[in-house]
N, C-alpha and C. Protein backbone atom coordinates (compact mmCIF):
# COMPACT_ATOMS: atom_id res chain seq x y z
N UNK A 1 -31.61 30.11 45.51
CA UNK A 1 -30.43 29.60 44.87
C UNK A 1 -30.79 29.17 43.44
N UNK A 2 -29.90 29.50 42.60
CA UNK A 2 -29.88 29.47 41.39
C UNK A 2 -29.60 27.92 40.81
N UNK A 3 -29.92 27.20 40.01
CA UNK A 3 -29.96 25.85 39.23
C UNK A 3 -28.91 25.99 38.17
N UNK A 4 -27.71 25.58 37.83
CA UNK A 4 -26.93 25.91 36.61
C UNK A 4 -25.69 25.23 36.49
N UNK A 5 -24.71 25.08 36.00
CA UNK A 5 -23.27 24.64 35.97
C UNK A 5 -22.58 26.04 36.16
N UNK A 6 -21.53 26.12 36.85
CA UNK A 6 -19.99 27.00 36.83
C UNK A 6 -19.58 26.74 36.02
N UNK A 7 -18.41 27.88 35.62
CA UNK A 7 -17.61 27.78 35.04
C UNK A 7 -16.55 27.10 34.46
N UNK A 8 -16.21 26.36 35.97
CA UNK A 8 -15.49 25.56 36.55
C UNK A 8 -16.17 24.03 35.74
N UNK A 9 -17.19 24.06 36.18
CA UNK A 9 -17.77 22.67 35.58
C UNK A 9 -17.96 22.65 34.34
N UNK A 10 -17.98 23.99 33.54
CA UNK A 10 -18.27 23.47 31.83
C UNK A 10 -17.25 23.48 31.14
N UNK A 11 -15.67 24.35 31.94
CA UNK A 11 -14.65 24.02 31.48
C UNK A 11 -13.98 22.95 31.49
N UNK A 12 -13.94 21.77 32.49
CA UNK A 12 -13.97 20.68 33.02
C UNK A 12 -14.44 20.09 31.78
N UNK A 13 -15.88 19.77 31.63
CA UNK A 13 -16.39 18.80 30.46
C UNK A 13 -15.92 19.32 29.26
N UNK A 14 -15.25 20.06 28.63
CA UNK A 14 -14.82 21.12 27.23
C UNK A 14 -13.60 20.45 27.32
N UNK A 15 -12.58 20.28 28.29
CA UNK A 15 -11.64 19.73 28.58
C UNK A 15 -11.79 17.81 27.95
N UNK A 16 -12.45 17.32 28.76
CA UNK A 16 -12.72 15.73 29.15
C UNK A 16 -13.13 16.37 27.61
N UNK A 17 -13.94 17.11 26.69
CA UNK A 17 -14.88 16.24 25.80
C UNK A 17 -13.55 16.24 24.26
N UNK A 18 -12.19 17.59 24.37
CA UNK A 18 -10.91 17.36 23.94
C UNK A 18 -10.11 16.55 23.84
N UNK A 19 -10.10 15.75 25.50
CA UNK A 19 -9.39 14.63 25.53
C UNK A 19 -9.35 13.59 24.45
N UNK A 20 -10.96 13.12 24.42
CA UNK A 20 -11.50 11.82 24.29
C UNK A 20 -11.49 12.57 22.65
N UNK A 21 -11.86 13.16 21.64
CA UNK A 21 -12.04 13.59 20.39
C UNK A 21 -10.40 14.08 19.79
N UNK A 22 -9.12 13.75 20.97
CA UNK A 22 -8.13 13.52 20.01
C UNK A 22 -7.55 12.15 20.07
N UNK A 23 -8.51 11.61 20.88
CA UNK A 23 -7.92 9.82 21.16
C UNK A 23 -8.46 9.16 19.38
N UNK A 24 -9.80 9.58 19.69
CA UNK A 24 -10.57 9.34 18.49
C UNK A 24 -9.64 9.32 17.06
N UNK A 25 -9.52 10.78 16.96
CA UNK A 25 -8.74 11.23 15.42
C UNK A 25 -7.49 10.86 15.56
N UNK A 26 -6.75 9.82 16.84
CA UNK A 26 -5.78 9.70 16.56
C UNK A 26 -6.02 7.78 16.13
N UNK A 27 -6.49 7.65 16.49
CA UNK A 27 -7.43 6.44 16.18
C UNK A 27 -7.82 6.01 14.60
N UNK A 28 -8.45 7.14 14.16
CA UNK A 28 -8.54 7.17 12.90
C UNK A 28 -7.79 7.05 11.91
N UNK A 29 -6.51 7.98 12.05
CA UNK A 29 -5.21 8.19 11.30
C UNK A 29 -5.28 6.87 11.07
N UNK A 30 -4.48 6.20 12.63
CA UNK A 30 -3.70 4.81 12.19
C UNK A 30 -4.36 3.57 11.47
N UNK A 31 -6.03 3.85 11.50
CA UNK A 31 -6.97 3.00 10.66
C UNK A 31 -6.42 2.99 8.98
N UNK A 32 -6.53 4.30 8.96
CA UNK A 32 -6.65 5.35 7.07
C UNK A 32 -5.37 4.66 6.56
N UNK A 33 -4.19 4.97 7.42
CA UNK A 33 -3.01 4.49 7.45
C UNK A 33 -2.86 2.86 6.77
N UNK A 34 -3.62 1.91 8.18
CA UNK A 34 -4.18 0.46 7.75
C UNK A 34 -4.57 0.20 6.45
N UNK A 35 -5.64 0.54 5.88
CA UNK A 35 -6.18 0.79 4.60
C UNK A 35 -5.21 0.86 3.41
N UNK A 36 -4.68 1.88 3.91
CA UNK A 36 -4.12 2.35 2.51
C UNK A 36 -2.96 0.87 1.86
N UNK A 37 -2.48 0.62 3.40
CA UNK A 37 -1.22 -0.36 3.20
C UNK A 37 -2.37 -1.74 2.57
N UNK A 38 -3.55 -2.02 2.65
CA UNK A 38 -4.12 -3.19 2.33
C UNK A 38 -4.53 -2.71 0.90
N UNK A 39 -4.78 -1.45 0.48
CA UNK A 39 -4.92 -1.03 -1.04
C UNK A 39 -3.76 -1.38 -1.46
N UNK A 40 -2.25 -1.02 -1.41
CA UNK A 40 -1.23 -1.38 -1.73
C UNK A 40 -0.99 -2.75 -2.22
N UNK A 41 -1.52 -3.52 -0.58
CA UNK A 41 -0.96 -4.89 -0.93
C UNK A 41 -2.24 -5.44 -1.90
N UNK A 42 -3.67 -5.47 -1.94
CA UNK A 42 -4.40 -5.76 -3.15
C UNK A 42 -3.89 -5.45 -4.19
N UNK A 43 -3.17 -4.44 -4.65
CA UNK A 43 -2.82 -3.75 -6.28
C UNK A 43 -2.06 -4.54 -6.44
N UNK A 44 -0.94 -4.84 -5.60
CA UNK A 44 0.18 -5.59 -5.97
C UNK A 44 -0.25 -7.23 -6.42
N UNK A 45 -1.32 -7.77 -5.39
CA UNK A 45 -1.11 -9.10 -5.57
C UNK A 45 -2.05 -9.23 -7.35
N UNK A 46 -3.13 -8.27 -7.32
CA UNK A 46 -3.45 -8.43 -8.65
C UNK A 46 -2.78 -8.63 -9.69
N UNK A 47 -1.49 -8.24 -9.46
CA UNK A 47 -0.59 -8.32 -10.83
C UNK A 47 -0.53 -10.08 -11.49
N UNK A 48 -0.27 -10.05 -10.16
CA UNK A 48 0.19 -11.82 -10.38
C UNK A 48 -0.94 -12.52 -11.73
N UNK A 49 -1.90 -12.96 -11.22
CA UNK A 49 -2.79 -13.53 -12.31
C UNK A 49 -2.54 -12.35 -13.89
N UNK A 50 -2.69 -11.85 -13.91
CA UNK A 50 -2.14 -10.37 -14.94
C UNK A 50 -1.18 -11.01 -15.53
N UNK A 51 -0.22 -10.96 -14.93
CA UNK A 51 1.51 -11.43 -15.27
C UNK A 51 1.27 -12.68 -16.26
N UNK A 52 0.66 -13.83 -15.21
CA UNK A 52 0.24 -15.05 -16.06
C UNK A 52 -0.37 -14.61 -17.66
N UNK A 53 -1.34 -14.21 -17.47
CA UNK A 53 -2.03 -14.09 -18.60
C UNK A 53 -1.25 -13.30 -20.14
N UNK A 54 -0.13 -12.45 -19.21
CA UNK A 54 0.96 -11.51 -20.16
C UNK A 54 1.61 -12.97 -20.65
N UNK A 55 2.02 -13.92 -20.15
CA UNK A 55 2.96 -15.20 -20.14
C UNK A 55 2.20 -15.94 -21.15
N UNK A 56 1.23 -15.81 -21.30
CA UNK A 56 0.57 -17.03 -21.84
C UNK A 56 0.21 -16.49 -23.78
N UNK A 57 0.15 -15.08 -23.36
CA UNK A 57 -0.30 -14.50 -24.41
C UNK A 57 0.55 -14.42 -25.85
N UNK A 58 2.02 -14.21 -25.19
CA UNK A 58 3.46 -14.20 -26.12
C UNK A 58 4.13 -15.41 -26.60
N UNK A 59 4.19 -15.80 -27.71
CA UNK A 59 5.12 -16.69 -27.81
C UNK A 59 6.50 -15.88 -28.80
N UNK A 60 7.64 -16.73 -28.12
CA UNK A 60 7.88 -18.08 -27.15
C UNK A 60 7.29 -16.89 -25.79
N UNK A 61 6.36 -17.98 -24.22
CA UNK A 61 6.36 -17.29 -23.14
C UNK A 61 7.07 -16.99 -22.96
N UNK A 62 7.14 -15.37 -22.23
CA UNK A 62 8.04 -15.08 -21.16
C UNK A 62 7.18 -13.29 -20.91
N UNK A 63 7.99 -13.36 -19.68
CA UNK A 63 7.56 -12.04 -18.85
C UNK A 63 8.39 -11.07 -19.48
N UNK A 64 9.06 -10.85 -20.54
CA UNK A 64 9.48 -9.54 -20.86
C UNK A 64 8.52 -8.72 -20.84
N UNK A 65 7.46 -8.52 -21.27
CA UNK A 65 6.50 -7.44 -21.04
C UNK A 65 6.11 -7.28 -20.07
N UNK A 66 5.53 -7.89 -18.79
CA UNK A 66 4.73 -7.92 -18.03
C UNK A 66 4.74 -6.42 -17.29
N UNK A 67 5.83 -5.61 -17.05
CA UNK A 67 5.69 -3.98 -16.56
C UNK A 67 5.15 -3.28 -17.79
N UNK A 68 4.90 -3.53 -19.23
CA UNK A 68 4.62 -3.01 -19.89
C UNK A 68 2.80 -2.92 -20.78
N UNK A 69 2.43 -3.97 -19.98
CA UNK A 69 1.30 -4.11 -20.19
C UNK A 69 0.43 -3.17 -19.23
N UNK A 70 -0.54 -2.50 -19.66
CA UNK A 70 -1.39 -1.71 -19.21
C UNK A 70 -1.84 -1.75 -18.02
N UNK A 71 -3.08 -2.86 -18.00
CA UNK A 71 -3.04 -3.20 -16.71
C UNK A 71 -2.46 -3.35 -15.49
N UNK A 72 -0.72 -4.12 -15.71
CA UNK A 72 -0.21 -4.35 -14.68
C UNK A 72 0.48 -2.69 -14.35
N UNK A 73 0.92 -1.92 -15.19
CA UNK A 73 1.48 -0.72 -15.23
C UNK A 73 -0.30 0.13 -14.49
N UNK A 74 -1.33 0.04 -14.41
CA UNK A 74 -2.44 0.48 -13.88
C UNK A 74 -2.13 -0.05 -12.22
N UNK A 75 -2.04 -1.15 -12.08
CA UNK A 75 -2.17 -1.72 -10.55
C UNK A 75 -0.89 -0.84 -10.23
N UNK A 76 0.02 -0.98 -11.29
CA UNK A 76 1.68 -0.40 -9.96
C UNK A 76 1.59 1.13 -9.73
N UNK A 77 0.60 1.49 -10.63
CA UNK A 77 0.44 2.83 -10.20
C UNK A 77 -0.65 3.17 -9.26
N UNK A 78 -1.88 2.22 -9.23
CA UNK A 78 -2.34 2.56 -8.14
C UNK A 78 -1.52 2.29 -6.57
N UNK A 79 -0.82 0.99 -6.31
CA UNK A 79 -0.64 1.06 -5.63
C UNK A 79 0.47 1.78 -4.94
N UNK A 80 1.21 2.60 -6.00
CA UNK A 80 2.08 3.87 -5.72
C UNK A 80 1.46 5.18 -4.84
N UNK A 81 0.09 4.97 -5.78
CA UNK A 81 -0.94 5.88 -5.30
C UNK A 81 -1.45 5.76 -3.54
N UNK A 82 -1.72 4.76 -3.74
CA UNK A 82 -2.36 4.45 -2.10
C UNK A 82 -1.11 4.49 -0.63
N UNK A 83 0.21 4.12 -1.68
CA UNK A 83 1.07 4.51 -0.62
C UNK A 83 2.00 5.44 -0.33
N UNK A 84 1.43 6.28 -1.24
CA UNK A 84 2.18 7.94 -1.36
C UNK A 84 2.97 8.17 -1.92
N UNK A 85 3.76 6.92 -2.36
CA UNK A 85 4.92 7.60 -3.64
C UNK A 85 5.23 7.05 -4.95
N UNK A 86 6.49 6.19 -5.47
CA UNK A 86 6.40 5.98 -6.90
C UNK A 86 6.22 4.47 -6.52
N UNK A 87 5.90 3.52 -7.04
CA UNK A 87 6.11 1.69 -6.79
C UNK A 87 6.67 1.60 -8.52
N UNK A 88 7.63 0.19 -8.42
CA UNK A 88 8.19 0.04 -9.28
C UNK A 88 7.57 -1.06 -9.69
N UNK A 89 8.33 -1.64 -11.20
CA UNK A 89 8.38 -2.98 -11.56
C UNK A 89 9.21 -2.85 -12.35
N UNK A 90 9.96 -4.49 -12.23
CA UNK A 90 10.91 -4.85 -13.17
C UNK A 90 10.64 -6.38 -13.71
N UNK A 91 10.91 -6.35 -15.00
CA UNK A 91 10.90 -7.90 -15.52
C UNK A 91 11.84 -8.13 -16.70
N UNK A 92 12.34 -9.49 -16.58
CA UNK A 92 13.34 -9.96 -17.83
C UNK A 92 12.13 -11.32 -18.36
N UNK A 93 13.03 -11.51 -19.36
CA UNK A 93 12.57 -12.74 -19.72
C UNK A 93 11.63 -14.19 -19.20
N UNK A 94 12.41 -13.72 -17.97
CA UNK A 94 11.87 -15.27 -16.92
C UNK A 94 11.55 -15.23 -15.83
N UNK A 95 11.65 -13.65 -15.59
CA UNK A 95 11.56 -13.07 -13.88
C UNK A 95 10.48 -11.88 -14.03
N UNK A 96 9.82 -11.78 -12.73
CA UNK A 96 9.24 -10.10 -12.87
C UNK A 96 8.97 -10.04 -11.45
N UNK A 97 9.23 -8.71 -11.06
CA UNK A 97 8.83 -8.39 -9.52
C UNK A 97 8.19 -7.13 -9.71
N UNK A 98 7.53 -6.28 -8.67
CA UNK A 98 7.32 -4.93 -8.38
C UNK A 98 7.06 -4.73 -6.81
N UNK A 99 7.43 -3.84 -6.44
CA UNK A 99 7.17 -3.42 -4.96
C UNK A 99 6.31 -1.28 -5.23
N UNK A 100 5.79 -1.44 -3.90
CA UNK A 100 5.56 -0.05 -3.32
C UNK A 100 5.82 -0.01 -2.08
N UNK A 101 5.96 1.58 -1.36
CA UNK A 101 6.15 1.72 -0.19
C UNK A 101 4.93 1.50 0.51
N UNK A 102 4.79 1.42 1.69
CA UNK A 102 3.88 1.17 2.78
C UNK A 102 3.32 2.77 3.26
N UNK A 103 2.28 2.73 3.70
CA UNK A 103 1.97 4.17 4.36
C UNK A 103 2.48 3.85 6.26
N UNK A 104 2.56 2.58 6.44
CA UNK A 104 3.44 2.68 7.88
C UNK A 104 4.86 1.97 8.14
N UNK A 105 4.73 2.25 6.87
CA UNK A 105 6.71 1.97 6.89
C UNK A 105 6.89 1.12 5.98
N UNK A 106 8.61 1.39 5.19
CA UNK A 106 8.79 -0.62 4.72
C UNK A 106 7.87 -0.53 3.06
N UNK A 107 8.45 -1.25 2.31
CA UNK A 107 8.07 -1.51 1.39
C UNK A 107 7.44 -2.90 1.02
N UNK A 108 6.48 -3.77 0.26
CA UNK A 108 5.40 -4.43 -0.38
C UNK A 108 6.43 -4.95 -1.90
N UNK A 109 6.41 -6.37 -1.38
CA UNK A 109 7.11 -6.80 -2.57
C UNK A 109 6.39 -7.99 -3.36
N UNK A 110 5.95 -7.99 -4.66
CA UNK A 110 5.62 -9.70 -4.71
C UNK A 110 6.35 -9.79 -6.08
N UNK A 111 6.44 -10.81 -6.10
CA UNK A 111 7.04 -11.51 -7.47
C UNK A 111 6.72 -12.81 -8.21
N UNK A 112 7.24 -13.27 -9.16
CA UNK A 112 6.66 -14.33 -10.40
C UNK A 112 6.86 -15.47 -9.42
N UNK A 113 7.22 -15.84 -8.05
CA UNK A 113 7.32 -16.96 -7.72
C UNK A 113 6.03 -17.34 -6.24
N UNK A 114 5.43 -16.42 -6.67
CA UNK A 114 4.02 -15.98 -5.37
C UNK A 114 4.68 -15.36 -3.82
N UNK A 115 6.18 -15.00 -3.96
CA UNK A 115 6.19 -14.49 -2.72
C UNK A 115 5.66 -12.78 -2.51
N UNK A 116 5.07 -12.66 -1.45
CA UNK A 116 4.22 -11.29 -1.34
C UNK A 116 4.94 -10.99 0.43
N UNK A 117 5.53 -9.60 0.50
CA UNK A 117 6.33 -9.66 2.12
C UNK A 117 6.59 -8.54 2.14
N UNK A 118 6.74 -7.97 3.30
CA UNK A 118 7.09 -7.00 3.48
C UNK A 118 8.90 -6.79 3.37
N UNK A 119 9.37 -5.48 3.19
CA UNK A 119 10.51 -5.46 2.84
C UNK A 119 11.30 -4.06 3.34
N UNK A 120 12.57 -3.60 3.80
CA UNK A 120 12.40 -2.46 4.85
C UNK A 120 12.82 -1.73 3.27
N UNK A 121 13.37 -1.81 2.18
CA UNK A 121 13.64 -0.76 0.81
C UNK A 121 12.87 -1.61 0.08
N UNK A 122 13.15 -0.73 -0.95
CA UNK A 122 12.32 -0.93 -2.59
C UNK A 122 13.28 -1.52 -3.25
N UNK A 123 12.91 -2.25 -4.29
CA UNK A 123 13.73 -3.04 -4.61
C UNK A 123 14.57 -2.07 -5.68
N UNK A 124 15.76 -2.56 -5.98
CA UNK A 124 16.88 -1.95 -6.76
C UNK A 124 16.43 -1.91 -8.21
N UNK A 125 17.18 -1.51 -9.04
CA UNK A 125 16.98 -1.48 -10.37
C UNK A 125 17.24 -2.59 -10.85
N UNK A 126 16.45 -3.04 -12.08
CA UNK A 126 16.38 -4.17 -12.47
C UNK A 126 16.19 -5.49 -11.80
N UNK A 127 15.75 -5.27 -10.58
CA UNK A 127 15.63 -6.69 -9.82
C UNK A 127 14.57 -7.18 -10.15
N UNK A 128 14.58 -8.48 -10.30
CA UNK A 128 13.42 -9.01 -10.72
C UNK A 128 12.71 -10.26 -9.61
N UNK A 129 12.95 -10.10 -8.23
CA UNK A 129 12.64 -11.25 -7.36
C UNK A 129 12.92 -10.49 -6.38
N UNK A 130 12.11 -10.68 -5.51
CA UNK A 130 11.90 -9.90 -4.00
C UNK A 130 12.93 -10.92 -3.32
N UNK A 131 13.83 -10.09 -2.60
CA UNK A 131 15.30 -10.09 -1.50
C UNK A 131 14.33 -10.97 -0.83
């Protein structure tokens, strides 16, 4: 008698070893996914100190610039980047907000008053304070 595995048995483990290697990569996704939404929300909250420093820089203060300054226009685009599509910002005089979308849903809002939240749209035109 011969020593070996069947057919039967190596299709079996080829099977089991499919199973478990799409649990894995499905595993992964929703990690990459994770990530991306915490790149998002880092870009965004960087603005804040940014913003300040736009505030402090102008006289008389105010946030009219603050989407127009480099930097903060750098963060809203990365974090457009990390969550797949465009992220905005808006600011007047005394207000400034920006949001991006999420890579698992829902949009990333923070604004000149430290609120940072999730949000199910992007904020409208010209809004300057997260809903």
């Amino acid at each position: 008698m011969k020593k070996g595995f069947t057919l039967i048995e190596l299709l079996v483990v080829i099977a089991i070893i499919g199973i478990l290697s799409s649990v894995v990569l499905a595993s992964l996704n929703s990690a990459r996914n994770k990530g991306a939404d915490a790149a998002v929300k880092s870009n965004l909250a960087n603005i804040r100190p940014q913003a300040e420093i736009v505030y402090d820089g102008v006289s008389p203060n105010s946030y009219a610039t603050v989407c127009a300054d480099s930097t903060v226009t750098n963060m809203v685009a990365a974090a457009g980047n990390a969550g797949g599509a465009t992220a905005v910002c808006y600011d007047s005089a005394t207000e400034w907000a920006a949001s991006s979308p999420l890579k698992t849903g829902g949009h990333w809002c923070v604004d000149f008053t430290g609120i940072a939240k999730a949000e199910a749209s992007a904020l409208g035109t010209d809004v300057t304070k997260c809903p």
